[in-house]
N, C-alpha and C. Protein backbone atom coordinates (compact mmCIF):
# COMPACT_ATOMS: atom_id res chain seq x y z
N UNK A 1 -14.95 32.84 -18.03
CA UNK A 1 -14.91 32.89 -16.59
C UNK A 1 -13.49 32.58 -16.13
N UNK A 2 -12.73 33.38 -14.90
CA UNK A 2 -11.84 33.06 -14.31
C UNK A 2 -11.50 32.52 -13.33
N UNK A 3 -10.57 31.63 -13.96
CA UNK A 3 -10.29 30.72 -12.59
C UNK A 3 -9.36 31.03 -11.35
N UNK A 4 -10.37 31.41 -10.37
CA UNK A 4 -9.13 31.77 -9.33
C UNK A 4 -7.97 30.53 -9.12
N UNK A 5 -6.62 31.42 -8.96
CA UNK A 5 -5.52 29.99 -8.06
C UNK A 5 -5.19 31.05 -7.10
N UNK A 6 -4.31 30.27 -6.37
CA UNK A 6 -3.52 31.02 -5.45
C UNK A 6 -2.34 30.43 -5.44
N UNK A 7 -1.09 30.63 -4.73
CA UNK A 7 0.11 30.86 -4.34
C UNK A 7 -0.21 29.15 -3.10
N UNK A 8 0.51 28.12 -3.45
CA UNK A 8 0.43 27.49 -2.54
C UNK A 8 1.30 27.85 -0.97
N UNK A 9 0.68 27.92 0.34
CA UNK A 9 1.84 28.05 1.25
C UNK A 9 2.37 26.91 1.82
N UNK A 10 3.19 27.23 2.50
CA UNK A 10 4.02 26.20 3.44
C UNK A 10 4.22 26.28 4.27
N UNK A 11 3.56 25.69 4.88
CA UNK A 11 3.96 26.14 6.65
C UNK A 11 4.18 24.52 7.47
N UNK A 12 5.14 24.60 8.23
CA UNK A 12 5.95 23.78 8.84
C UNK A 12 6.36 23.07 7.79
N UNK A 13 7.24 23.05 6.81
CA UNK A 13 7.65 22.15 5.61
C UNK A 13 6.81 21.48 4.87
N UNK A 14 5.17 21.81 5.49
CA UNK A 14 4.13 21.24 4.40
C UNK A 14 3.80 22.20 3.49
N UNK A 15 3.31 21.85 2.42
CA UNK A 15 2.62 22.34 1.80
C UNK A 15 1.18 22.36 1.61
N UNK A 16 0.62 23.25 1.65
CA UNK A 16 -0.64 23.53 2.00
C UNK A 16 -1.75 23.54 0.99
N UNK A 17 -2.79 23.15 0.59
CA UNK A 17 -3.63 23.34 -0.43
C UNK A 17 -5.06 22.72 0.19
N UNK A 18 -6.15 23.09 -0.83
CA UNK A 18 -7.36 22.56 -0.34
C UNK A 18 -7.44 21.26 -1.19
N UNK A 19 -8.40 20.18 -0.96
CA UNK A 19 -9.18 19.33 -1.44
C UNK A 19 -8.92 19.66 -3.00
N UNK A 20 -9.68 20.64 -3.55
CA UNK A 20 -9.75 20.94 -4.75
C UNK A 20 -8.77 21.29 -5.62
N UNK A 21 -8.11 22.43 -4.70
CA UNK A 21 -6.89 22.24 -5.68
C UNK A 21 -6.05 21.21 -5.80
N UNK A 22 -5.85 20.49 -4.76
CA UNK A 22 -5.06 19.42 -5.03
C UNK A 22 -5.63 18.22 -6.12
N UNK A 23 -6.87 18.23 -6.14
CA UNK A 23 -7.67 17.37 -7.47
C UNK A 23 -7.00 18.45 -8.99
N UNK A 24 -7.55 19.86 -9.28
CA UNK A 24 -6.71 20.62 -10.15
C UNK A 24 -5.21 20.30 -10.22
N UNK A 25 -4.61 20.49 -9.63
CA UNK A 25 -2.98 19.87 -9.42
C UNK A 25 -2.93 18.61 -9.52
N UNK A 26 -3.82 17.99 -9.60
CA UNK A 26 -3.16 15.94 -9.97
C UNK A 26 -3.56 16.18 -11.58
N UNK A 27 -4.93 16.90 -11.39
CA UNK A 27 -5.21 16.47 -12.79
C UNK A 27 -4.43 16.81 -14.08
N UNK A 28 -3.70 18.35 -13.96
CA UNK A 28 -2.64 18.50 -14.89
C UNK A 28 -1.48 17.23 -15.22
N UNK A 29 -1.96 16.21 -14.37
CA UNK A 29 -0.79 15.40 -15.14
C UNK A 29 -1.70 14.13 -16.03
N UNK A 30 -2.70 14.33 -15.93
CA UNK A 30 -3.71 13.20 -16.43
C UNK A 30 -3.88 13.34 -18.52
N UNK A 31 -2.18 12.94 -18.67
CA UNK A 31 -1.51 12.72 -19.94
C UNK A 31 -2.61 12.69 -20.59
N UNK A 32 -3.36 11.72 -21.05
CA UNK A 32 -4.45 11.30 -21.74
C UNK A 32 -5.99 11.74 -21.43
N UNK A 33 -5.97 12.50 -20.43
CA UNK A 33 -7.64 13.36 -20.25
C UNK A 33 -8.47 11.95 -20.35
N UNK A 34 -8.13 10.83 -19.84
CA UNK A 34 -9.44 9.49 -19.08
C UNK A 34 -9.92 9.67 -17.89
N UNK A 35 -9.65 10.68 -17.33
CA UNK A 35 -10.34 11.11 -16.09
C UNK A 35 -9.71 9.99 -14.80
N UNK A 36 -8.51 9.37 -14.83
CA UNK A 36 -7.95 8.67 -13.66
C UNK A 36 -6.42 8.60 -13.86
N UNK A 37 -5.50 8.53 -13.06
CA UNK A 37 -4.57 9.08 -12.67
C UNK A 37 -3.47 7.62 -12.79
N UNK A 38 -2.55 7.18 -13.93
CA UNK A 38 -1.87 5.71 -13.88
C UNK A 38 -0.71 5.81 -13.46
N UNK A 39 0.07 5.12 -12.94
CA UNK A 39 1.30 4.88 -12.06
C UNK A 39 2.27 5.87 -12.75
N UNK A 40 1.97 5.83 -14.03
CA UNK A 40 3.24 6.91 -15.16
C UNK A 40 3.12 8.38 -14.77
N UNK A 41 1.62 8.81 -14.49
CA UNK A 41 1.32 9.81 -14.44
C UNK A 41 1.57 10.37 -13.07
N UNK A 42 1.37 9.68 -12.49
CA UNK A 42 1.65 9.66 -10.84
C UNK A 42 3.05 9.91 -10.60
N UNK A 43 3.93 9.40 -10.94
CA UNK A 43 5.27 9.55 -11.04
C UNK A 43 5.67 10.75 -11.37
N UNK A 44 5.38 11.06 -12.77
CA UNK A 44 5.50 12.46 -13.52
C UNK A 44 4.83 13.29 -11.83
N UNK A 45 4.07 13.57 -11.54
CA UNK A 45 3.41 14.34 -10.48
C UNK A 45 4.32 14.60 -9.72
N UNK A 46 4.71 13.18 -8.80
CA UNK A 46 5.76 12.76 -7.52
C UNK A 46 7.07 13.51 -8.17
N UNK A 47 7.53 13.87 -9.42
CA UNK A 47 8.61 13.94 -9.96
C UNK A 47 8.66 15.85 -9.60
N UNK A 48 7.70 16.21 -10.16
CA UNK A 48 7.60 17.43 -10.30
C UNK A 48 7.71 18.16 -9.07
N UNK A 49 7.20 17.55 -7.88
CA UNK A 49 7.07 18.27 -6.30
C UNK A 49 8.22 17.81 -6.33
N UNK A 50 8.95 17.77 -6.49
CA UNK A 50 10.48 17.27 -5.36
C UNK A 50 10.39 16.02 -4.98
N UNK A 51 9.88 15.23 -5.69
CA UNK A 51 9.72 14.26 -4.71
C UNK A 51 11.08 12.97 -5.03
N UNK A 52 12.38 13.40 -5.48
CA UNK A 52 13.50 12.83 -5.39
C UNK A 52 13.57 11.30 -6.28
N UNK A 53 14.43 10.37 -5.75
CA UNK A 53 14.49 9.51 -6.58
C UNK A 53 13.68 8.47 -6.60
N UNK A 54 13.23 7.64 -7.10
CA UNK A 54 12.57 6.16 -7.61
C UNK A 54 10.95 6.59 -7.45
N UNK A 55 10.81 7.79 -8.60
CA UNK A 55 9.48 8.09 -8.73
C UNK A 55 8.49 6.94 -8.83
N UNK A 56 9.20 6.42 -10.27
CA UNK A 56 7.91 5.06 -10.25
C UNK A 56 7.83 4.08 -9.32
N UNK A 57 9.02 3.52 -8.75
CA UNK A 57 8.49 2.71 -7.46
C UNK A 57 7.49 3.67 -6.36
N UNK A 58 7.93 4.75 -6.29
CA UNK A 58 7.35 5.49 -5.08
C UNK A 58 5.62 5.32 -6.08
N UNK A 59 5.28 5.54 -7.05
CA UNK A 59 4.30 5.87 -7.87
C UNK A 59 3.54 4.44 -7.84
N UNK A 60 4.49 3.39 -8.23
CA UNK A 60 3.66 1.98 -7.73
C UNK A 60 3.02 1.40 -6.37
N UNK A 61 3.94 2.11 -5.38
CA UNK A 61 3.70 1.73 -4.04
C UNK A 61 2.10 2.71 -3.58
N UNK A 62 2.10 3.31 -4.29
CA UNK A 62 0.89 4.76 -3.71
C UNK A 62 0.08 4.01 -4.51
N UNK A 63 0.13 3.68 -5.72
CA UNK A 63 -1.37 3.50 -6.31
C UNK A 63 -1.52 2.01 -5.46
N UNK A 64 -0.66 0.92 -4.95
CA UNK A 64 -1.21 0.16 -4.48
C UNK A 64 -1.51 0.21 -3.33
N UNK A 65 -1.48 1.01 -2.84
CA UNK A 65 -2.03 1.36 -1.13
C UNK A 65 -3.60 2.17 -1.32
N UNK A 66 -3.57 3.12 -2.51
CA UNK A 66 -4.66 3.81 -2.56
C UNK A 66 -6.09 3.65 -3.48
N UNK A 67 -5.55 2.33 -4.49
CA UNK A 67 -6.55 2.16 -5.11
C UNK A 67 -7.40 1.25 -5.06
N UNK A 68 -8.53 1.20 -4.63
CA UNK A 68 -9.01 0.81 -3.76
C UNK A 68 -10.14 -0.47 -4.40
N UNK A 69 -10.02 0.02 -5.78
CA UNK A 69 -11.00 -1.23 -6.56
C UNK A 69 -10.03 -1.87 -7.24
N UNK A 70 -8.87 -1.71 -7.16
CA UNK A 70 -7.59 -2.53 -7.76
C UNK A 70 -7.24 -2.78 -9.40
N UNK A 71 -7.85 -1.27 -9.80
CA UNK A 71 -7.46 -1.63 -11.08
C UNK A 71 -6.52 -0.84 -11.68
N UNK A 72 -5.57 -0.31 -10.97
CA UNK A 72 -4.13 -0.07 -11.10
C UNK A 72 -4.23 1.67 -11.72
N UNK A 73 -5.60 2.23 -11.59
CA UNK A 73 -5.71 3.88 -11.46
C UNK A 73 -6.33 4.67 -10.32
N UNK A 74 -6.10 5.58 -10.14
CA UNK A 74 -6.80 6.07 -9.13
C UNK A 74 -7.57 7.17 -10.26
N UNK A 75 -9.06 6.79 -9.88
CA UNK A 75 -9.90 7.70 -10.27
C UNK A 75 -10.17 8.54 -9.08
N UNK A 76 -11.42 9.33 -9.42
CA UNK A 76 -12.21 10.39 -9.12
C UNK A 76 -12.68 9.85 -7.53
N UNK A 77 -12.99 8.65 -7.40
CA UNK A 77 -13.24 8.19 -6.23
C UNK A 77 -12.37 7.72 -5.08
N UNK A 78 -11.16 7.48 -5.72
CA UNK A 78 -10.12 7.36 -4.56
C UNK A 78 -9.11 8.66 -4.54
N UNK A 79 -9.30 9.59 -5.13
CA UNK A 79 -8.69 10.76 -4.92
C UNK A 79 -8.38 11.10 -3.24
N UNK A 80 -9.68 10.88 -2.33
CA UNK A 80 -9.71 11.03 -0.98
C UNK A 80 -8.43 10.09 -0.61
N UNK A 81 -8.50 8.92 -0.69
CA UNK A 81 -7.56 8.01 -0.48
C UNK A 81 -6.11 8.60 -0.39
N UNK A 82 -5.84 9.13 -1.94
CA UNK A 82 -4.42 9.54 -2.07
C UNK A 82 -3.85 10.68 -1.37
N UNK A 83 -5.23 11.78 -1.15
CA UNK A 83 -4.54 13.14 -0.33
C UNK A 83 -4.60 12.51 1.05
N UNK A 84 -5.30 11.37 1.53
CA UNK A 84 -5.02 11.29 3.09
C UNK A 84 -3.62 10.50 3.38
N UNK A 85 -3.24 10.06 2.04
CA UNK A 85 -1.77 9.36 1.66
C UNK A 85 -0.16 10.57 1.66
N UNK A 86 -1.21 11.39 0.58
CA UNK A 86 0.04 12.43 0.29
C UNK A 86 0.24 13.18 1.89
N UNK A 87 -0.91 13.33 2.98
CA UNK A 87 -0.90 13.82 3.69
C UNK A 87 0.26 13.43 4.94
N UNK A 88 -0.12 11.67 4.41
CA UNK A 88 0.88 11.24 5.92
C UNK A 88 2.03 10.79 5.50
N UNK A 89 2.60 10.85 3.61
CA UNK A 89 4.41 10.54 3.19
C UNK A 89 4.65 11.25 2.64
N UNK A 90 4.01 12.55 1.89
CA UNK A 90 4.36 13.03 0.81
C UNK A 90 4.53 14.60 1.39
N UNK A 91 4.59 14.97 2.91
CA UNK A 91 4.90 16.84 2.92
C UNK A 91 3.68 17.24 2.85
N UNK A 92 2.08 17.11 2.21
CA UNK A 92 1.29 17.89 1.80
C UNK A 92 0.24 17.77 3.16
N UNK A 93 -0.17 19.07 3.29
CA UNK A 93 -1.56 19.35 4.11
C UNK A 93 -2.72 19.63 3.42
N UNK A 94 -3.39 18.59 3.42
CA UNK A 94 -5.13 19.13 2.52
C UNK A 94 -5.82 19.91 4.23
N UNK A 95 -6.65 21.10 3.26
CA UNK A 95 -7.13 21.50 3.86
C UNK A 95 -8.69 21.55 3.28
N UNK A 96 -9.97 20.62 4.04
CA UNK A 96 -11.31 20.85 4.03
C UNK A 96 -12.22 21.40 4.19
N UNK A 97 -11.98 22.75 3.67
CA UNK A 97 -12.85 23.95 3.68
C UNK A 97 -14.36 23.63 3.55
């Protein structure tokens, strides 16, 4: 079976994606396939968008704003957390189809 993607757009300097893909797009960095997302990995992510210098501080500061049971990953359940994060520092528009 094929997986549709698409072409992310940008409109007004955001970048645009749904819910889902943006879960597909974190998860390619989830080094170790544990199904949650650690400050290293997060960085690597932040690194890859453009997201300029002091990835891992920027990567420490997000998981501690977004993780919400405090155990220093963002799983499957605070995913919401982080796109309403990436939404309001990081350029990105989730869109909830």
């Amino acid at each position: 079976m094929a997986i549709k993607t698409r072409t992310y757009s940008v409109v007004d300097g955001k970048r645009e994606m749904t819910i889902e893909e943006f879960k597909r797009w974190l998860k390619k960095f989830d080094d170790d396939k544990d199904g949650s997302i650690s400050r290293d990995e997060l960085a690597d992510a932040i690194r890859v968008s453009r997201g300029g210098w002091f990835t891992r501080r920027k990567s420490k500061c997000i998981i501690r704003s977004v993780d919400a049971n405090r155990n220093g990953f963002i799983d499957d359940n605070e995913i919401k957390n982080l796109a309403e994060f990436a939404e309001k520092y990081l350029n990105v528009k989730i869109l909830y189809l």
